[in-house]
C-alpha atoms as a PDB file:
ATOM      1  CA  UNK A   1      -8.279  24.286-105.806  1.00  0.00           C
ATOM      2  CA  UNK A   2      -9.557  25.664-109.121  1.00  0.00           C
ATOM      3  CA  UNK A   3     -13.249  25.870-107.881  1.00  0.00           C
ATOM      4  CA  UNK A   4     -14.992  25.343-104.819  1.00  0.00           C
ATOM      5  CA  UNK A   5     -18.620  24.369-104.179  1.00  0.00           C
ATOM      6  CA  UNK A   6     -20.676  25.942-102.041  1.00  0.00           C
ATOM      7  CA  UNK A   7     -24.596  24.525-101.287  1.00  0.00           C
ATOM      8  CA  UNK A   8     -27.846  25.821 -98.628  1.00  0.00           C
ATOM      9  CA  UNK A   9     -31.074  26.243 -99.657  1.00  0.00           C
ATOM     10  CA  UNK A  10     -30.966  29.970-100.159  1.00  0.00           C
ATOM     11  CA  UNK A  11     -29.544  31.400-103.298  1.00  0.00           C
ATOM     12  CA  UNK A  12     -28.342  35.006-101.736  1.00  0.00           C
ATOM     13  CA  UNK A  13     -27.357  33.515 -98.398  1.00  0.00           C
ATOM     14  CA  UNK A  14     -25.086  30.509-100.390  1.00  0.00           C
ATOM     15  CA  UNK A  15     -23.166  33.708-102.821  1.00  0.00           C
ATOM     16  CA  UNK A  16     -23.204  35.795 -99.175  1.00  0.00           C
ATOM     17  CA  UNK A  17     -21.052  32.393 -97.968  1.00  0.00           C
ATOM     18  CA  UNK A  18     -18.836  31.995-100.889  1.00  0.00           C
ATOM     19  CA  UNK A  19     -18.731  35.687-101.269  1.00  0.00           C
ATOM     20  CA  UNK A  20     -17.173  35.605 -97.601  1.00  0.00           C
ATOM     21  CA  UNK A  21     -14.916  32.768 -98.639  1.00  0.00           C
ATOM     22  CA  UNK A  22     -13.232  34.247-101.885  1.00  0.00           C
ATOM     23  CA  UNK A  23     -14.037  37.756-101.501  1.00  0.00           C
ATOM     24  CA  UNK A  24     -14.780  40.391-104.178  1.00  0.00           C
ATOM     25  CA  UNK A  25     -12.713  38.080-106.407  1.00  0.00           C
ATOM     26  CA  UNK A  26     -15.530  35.678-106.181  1.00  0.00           C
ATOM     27  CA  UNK A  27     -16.894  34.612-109.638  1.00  0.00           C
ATOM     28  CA  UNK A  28     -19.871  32.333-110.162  1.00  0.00           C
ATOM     29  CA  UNK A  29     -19.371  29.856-112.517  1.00  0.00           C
ATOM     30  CA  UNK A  30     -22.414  27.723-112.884  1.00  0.00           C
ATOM     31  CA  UNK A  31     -25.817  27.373-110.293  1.00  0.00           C
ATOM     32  CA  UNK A  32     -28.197  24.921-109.766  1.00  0.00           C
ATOM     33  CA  UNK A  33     -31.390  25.468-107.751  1.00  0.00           C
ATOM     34  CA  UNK A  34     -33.726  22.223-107.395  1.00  0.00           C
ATOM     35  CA  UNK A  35     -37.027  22.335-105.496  1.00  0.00           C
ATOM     36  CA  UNK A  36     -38.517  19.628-103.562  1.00  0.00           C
ATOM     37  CA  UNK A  37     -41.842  20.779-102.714  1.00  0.00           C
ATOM     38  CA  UNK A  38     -41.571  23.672-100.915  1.00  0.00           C
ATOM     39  CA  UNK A  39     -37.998  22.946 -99.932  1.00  0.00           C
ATOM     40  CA  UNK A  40     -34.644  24.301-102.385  1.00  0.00           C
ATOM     41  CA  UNK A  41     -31.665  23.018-102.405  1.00  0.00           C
ATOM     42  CA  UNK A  42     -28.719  25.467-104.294  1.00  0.00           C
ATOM     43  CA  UNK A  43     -25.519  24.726-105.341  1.00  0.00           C
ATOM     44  CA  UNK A  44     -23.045  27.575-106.493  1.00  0.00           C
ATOM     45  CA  UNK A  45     -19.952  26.521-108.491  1.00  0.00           C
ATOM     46  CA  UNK A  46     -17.799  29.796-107.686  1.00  0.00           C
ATOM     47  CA  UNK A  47     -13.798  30.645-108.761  1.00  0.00           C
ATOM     48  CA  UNK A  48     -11.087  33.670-108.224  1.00  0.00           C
ATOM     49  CA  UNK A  49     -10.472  35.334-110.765  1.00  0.00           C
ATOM     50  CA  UNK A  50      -7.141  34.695-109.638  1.00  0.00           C
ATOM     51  CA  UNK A  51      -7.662  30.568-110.118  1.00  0.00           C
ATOM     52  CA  UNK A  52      -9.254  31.821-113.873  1.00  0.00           C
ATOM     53  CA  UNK A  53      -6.041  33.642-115.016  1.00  0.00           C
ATOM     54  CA  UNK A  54      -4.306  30.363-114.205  1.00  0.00           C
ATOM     55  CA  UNK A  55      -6.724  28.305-115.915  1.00  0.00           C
ATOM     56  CA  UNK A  56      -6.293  30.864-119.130  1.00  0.00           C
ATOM     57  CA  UNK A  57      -2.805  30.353-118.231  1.00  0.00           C
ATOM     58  CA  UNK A  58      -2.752  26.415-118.540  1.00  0.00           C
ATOM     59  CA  UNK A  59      -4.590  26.416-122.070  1.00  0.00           C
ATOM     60  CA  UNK A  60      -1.661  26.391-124.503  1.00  0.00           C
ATOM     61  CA  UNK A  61      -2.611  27.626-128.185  1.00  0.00           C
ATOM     62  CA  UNK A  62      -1.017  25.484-131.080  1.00  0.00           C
ATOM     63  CA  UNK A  63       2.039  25.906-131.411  1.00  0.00           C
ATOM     64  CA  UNK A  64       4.592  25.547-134.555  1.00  0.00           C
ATOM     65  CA  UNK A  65       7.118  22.313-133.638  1.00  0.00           C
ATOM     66  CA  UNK A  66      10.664  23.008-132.063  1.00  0.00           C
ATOM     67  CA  UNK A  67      13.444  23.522-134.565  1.00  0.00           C
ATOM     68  CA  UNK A  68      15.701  20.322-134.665  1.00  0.00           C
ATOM     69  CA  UNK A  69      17.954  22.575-133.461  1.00  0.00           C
ATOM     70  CA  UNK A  70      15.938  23.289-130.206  1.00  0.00           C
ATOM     71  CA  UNK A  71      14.674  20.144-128.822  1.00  0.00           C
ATOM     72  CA  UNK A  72      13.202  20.700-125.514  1.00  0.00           C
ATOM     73  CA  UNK A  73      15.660  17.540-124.181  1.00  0.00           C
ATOM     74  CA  UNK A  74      18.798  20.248-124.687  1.00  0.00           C
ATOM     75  CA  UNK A  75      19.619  18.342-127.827  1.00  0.00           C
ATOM     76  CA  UNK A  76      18.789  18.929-131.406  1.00  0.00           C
ATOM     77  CA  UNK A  77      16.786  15.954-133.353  1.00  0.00           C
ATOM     78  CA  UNK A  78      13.227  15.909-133.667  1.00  0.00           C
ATOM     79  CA  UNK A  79      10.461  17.100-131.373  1.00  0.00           C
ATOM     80  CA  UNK A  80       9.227  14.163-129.389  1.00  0.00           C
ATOM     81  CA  UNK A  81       5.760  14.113-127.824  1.00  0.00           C
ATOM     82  CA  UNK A  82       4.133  10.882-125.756  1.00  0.00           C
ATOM     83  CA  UNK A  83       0.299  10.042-125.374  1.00  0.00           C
ATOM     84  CA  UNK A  84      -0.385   7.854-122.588  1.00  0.00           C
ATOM     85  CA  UNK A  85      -3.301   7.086-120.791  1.00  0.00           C
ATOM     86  CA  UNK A  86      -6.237   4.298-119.449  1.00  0.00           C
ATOM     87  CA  UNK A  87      -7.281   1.432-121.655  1.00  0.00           C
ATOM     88  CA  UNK A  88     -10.204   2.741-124.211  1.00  0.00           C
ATOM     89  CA  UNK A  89      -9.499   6.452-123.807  1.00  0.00           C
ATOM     90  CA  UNK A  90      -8.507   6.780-127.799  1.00  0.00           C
ATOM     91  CA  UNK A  91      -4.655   7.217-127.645  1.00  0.00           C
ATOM     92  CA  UNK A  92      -3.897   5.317-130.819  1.00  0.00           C
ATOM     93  CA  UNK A  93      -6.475   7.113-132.943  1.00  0.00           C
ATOM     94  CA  UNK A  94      -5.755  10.449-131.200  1.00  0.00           C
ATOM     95  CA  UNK A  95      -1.832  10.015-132.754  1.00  0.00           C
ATOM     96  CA  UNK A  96      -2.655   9.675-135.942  1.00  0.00           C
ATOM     97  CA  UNK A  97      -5.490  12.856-135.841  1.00  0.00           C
ATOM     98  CA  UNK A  98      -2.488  14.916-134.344  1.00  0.00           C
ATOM     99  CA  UNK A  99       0.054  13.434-137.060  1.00  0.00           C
ATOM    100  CA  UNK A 100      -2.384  14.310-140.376  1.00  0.00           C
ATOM    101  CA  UNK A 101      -4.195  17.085-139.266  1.00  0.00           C
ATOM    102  CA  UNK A 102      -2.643  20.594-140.831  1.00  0.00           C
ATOM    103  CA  UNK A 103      -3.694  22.559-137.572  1.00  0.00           C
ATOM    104  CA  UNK A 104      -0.977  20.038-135.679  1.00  0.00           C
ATOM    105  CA  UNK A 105       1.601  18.237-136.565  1.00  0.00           C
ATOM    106  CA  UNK A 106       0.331  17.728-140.356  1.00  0.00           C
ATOM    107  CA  UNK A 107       2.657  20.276-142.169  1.00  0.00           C
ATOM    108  CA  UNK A 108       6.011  18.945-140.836  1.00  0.00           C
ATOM    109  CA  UNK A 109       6.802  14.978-141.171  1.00  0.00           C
ATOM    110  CA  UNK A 110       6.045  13.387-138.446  1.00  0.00           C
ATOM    111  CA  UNK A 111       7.233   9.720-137.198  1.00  0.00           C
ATOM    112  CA  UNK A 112       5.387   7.196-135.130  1.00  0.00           C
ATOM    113  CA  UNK A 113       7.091   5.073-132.069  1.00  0.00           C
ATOM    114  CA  UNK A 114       4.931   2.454-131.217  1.00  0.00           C
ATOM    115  CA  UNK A 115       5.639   1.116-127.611  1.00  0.00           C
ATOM    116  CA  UNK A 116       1.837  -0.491-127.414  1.00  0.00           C
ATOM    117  CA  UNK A 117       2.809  -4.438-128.189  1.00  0.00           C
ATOM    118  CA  UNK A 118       0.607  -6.012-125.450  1.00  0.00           C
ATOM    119  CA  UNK A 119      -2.600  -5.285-126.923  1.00  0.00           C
ATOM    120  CA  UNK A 120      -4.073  -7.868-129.315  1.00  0.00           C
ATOM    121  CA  UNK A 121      -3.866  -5.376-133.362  1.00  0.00           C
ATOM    122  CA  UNK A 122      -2.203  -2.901-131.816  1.00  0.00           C
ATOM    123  CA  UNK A 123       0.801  -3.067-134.121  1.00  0.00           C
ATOM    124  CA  UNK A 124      -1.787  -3.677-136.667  1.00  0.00           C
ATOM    125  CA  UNK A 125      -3.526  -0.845-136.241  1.00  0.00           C
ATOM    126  CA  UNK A 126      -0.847   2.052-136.027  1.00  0.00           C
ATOM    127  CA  UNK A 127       0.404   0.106-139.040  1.00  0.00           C
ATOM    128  CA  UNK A 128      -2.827   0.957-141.382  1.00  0.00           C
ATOM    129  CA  UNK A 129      -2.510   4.588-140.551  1.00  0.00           C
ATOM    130  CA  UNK A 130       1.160   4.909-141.326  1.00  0.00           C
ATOM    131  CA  UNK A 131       0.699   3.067-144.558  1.00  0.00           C
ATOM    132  CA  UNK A 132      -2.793   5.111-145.484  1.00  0.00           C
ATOM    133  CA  UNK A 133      -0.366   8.514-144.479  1.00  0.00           C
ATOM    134  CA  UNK A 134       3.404   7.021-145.918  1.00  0.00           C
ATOM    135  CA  UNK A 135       4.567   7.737-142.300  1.00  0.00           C
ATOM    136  CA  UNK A 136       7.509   6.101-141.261  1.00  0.00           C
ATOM    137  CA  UNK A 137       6.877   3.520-137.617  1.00  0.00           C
ATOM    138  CA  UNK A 138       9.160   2.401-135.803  1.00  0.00           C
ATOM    139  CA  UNK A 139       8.090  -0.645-133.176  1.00  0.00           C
ATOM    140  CA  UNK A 140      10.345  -0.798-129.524  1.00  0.00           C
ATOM    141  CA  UNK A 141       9.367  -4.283-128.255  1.00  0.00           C
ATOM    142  CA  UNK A 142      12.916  -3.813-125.253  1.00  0.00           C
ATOM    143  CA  UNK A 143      15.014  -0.673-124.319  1.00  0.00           C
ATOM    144  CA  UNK A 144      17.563  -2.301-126.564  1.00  0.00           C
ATOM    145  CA  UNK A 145      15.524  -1.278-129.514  1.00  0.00           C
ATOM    146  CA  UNK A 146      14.591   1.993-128.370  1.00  0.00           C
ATOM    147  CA  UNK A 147      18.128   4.091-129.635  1.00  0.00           C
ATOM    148  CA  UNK A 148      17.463   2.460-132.907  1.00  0.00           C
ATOM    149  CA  UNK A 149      14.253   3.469-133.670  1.00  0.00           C
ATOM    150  CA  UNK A 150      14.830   7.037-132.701  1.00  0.00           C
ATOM    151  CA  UNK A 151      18.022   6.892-135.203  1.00  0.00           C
ATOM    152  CA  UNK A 152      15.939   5.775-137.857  1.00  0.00           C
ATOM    153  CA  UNK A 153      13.176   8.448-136.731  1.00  0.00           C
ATOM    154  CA  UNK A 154      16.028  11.065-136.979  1.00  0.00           C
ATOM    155  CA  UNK A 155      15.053  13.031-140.386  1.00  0.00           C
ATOM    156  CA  UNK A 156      11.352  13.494-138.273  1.00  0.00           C
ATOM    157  CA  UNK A 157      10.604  16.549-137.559  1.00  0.00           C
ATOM    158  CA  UNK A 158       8.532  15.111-135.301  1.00  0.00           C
ATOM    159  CA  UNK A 159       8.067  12.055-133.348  1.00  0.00           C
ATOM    160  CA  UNK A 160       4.949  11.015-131.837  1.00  0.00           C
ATOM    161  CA  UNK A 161       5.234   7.698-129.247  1.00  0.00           C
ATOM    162  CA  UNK A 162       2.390   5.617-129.186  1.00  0.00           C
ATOM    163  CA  UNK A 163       1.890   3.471-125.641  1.00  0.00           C
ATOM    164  CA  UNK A 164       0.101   0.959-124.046  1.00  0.00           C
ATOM    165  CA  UNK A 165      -3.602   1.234-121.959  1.00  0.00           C
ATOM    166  CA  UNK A 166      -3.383  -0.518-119.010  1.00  0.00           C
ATOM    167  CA  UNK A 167      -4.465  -1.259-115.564  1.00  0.00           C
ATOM    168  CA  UNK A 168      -2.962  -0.292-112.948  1.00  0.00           C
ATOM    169  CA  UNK A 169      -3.099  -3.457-111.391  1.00  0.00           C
ATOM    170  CA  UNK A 170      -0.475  -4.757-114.667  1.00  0.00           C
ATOM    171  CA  UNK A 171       2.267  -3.384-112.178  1.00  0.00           C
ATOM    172  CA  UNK A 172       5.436  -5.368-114.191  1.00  0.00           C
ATOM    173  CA  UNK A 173       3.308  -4.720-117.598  1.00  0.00           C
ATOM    174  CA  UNK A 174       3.705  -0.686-116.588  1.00  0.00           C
ATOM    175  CA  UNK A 175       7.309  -0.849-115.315  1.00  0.00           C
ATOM    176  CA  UNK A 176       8.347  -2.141-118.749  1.00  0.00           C
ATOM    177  CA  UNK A 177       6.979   0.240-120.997  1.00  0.00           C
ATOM    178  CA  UNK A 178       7.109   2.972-119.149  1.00  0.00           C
ATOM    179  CA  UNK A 179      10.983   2.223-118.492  1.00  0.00           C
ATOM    180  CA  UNK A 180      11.106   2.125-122.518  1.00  0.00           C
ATOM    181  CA  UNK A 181       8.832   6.042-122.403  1.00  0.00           C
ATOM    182  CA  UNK A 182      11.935   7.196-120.190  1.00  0.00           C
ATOM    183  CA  UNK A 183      14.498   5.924-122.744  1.00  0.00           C
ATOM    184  CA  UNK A 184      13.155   7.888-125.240  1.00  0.00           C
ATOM    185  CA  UNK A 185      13.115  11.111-123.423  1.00  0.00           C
ATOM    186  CA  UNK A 186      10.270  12.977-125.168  1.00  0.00           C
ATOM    187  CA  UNK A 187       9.664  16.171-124.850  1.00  0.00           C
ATOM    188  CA  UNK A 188       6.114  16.412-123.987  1.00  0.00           C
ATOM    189  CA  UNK A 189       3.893  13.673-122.340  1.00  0.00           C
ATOM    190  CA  UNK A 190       0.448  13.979-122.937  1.00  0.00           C
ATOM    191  CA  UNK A 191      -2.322  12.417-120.691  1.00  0.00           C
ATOM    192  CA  UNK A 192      -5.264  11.114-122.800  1.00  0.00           C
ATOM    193  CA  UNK A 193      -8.467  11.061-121.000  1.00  0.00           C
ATOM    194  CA  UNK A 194     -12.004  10.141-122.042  1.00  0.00           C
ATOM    195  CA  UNK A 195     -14.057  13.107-120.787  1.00  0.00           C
ATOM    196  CA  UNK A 196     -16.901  11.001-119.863  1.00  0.00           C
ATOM    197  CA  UNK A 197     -14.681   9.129-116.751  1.00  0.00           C
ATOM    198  CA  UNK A 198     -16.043  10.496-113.802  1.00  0.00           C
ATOM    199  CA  UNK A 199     -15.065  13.138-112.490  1.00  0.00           C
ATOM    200  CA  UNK A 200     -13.838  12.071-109.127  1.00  0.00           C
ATOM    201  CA  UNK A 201     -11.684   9.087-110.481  1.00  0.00           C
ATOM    202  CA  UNK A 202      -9.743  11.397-112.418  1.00  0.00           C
ATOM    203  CA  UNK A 203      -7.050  12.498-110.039  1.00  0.00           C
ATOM    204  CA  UNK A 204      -6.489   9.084-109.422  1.00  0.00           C
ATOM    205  CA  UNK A 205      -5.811   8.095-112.767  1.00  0.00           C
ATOM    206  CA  UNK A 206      -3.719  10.287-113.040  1.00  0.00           C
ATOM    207  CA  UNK A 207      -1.673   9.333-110.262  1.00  0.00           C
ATOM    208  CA  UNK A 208      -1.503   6.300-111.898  1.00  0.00           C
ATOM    209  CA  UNK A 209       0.483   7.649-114.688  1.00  0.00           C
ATOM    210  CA  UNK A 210       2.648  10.067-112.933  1.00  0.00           C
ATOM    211  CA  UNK A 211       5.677   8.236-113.004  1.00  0.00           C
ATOM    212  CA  UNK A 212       5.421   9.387-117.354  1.00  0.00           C
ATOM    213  CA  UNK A 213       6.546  12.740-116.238  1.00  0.00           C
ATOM    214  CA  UNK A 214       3.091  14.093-117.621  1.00  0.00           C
ATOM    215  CA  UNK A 215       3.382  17.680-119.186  1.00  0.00           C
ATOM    216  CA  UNK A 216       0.128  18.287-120.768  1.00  0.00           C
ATOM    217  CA  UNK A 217      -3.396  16.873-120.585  1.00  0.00           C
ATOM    218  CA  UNK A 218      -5.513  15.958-124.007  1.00  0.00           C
ATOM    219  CA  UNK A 219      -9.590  14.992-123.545  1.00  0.00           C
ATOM    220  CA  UNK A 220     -11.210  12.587-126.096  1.00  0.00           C
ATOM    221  CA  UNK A 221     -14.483  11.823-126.808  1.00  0.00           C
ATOM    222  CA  UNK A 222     -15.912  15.519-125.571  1.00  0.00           C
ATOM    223  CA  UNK A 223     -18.593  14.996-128.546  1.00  0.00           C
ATOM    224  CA  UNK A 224     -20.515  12.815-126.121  1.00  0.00           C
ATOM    225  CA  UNK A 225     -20.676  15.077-123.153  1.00  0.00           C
ATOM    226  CA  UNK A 226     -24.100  17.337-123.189  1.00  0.00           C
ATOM    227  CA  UNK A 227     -22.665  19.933-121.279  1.00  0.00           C
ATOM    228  CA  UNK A 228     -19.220  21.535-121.832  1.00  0.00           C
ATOM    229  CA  UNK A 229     -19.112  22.400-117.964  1.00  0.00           C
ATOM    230  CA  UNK A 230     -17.129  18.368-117.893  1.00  0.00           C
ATOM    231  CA  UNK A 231     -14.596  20.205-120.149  1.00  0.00           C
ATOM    232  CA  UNK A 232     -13.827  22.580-116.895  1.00  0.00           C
ATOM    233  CA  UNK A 233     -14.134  20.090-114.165  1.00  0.00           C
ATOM    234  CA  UNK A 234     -11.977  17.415-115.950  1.00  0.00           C
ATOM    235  CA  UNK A 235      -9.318  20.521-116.073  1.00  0.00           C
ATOM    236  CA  UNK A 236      -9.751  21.391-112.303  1.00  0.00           C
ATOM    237  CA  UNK A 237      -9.467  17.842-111.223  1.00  0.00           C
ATOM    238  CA  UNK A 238      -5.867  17.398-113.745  1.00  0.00           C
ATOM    239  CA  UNK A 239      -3.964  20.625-112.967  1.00  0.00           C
ATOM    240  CA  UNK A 240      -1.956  20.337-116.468  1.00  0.00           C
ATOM    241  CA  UNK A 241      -2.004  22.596-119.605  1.00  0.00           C
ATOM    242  CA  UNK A 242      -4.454  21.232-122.642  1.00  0.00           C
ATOM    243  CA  UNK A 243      -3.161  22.030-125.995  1.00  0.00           C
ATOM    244  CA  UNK A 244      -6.304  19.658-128.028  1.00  0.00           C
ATOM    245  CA  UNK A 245      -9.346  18.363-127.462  1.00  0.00           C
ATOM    246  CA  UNK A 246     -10.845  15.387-129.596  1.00  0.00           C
ATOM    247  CA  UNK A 247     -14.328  15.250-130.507  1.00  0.00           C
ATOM    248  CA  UNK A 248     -15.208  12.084-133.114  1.00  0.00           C
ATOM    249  CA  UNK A 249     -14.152   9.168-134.907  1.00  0.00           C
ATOM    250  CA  UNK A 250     -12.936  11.211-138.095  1.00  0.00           C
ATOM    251  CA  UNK A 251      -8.964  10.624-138.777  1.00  0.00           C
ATOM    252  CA  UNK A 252      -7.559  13.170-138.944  1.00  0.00           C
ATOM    253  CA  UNK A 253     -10.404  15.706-138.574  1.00  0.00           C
ATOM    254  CA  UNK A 254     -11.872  15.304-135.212  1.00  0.00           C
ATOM    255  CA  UNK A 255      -9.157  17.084-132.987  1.00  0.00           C
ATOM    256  CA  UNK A 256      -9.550  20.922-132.117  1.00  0.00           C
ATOM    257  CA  UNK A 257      -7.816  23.438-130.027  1.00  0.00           C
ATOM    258  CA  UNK A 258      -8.804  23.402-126.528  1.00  0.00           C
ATOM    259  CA  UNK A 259      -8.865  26.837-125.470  1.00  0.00           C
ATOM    260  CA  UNK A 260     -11.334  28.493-126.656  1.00  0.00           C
ATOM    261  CA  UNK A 261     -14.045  25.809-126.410  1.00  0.00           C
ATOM    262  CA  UNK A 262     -13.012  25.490-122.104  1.00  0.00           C
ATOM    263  CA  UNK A 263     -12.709  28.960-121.735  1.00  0.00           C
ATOM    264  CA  UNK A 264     -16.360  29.177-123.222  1.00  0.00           C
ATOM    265  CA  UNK A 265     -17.808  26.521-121.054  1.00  0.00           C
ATOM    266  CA  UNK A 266     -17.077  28.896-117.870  1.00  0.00           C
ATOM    267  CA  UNK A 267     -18.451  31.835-119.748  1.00  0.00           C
ATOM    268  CA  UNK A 268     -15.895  33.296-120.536  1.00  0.00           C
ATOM    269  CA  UNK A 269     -15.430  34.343-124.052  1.00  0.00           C
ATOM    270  CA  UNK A 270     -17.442  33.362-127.451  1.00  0.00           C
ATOM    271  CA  UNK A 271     -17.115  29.602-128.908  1.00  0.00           C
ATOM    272  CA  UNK A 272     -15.379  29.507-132.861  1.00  0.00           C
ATOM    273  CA  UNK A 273     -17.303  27.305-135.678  1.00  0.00           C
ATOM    274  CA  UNK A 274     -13.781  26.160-136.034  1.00  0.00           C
ATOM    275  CA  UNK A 275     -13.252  24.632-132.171  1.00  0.00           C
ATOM    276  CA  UNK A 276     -16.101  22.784-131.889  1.00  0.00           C
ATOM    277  CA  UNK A 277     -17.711  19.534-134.446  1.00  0.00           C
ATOM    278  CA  UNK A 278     -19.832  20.417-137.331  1.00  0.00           C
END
C-alpha cells in the first residue's frame, strides 16, 4: 500500500502511532485536524520513503517513440499504444491531444485505429480530427479487419487505437472489442480515468479492464479537481506508471507530463508553468 491513514484525536500521539508503524522512514504527506467543540479529530496521511521512490519510480517522463525497428511486440512496424477506459472519461479526445501535440506523439506521424463503433458519432468524431490533422484512420468493425488496418497503418510511426466506453455489465459488447485490442498487440495500454471518479471505485474499474493487459495509467479532467492531493490518491489506488495527465477541452493543448505536477502534490519538488494549465 502506497499510503496508509492513520486518525485519533491527538496530533503527536496519531504521528507517535504511524511513527511506530513505518518507522523513521515515516513521511507525512498531508494532515487534517477538525474540531468539534472542544473535541479534535486528526487524520495523518503518512508514506515510506521507500513507497515514494516507487511512486518516483512509476512516473515515466516523455519519451521519444520506438524505432520501427524496435517495437516493443519483438517486431519492427510502428509503435502501437491503446487508450481504454469507462464511458465519459475523455479517451477519444485524449487520442487526438496525444497525436497533435509536439511534446507527444506530434513530431512523428501518427495513425489512428478506431475500434469504438458502438457508440452513436463515434466514427464521426475521430473522423473530424483526422481530417482537421490529415491523419490517416483506419476503422476495425471484426478481427477480420484488424491485419488490414495495421498494414495500411504500416508507414506510422505510430499508431494510436481508439476503443469503446462501456459498462461492465455489456459483458459480450467487451469480449468483442477487447478480443479485436488483443489482435492488434499494442505495445502500451493506457487506462484513461476521469480524476474526479471516486476514489474508492477506482480499483474496481480497473479490474474491469484488466483483461487489456493495462501498462500505464493516463488521468483526464485534473483541471476540475481543487486539490492536486486526487492526483496522488488516484495513483495509490491504480498501481501503474503515468506518462500524461489531461487538463481541458483544448485539442491538442490540454495534455501535460505527469510527473512533476504528482510529485508536487505530495510535496515533493517545485510545480513547472509548463505542467500545469495557464
Amino acid at each position: 500500500m502506497l499510503f496508509e491513514t492513520f486518525h485519533g484525536t491527538d496530533l503527536r500521539q496519531v504521528f507517535e502511532e504511524a511513527h511506530r508503524a513505518l518507522g523513521d522512514d515515516c513521511l507525512v504527506i498531508r494532515s487534517d485536524v477538525q474540531r468539534h467543540g472542544s473535541r479534535s479529530r486528526v487524520q495523518l496521511v503518512v508514506a515510506s520513503g521507500t513507497s515514494l521512490d516507487v511512486l518516483r519510480k512509476r512516473l515515466d517522463p516523455p519519451a521519444p517513440i520506438l524505432p520501427r525497428t524496435h517495437g516493443g511486440r519483438g517486431r519492427s512496424g510502428p509503435f502501437v499504444m491503446a487508450l481504454v477506459g469507462p464511458t465519459g472519461a475523455g479517451k477519444t479526445t485524449t487520442l487526438a491531444k496525444l497525436a497533435l501535440n509536439p511534446a507527444s506523439f506530434g513530431a512523428t506521424r501518427p495513425g489512428i485505429l478506431s475500434l469504438d463503433t458502438f457508440r452513436v458519432a463515434a466514427i464521426e468524431q475521430i473522423q473530424q480530427y483526422a481530417e482537421i490533422a490529415a491523419l490517416p484512420l483506419e476503422v476495425a468493425y471484426d478481427a477480420r479487419d484488424i491485419a488490414g488496418a495495421l498494414k495500411r497503418l504500416d508507414k506510422c510511426d505510430a499508431i494510436l487505437i481508439d476503443t469503446p466506453g462501456r459498462s461492465a455489465r455489456a459483458l459480450e459488447a467487451n469480449g468483442q472489442w477487447q478480443a479485436l485490442l488483443r489482435s492488434a498487440a499494442p505495445d502500451e495500454t493506457h487506462l484513461v480515468i476521469p480524476v474526479t471518479m471516486r476514489a474508492d471505485l477506482l480499483p474496481t474499474v480497473a479490474h474491469q479492464f484488466s483483461n487489456c493487459r493495462l501498462t500505464h495509467l493516463l488521468m483526464t479532467k485534473t483541471d476540475e479537481i481543487a486539490d492536486d492531493t486526487m492526483l496522488a490518491d488516484a495513483c495509490a489506488a491504480i498501481e501503474l506508471p503515468v506518462r500524461w495527465l489531461c487538463d481541458g477541452q483544448a485539442v491538442p493543448a490540454d495534455v501535460r507530463p505527469a510527473q512533476a505536477r504528482i510529485l508536487h502534490s505530495l510535496g515533493l519538488t517545485a510545480p513547472r508553468a509548463a505542467d500545469r494549465a495557464a
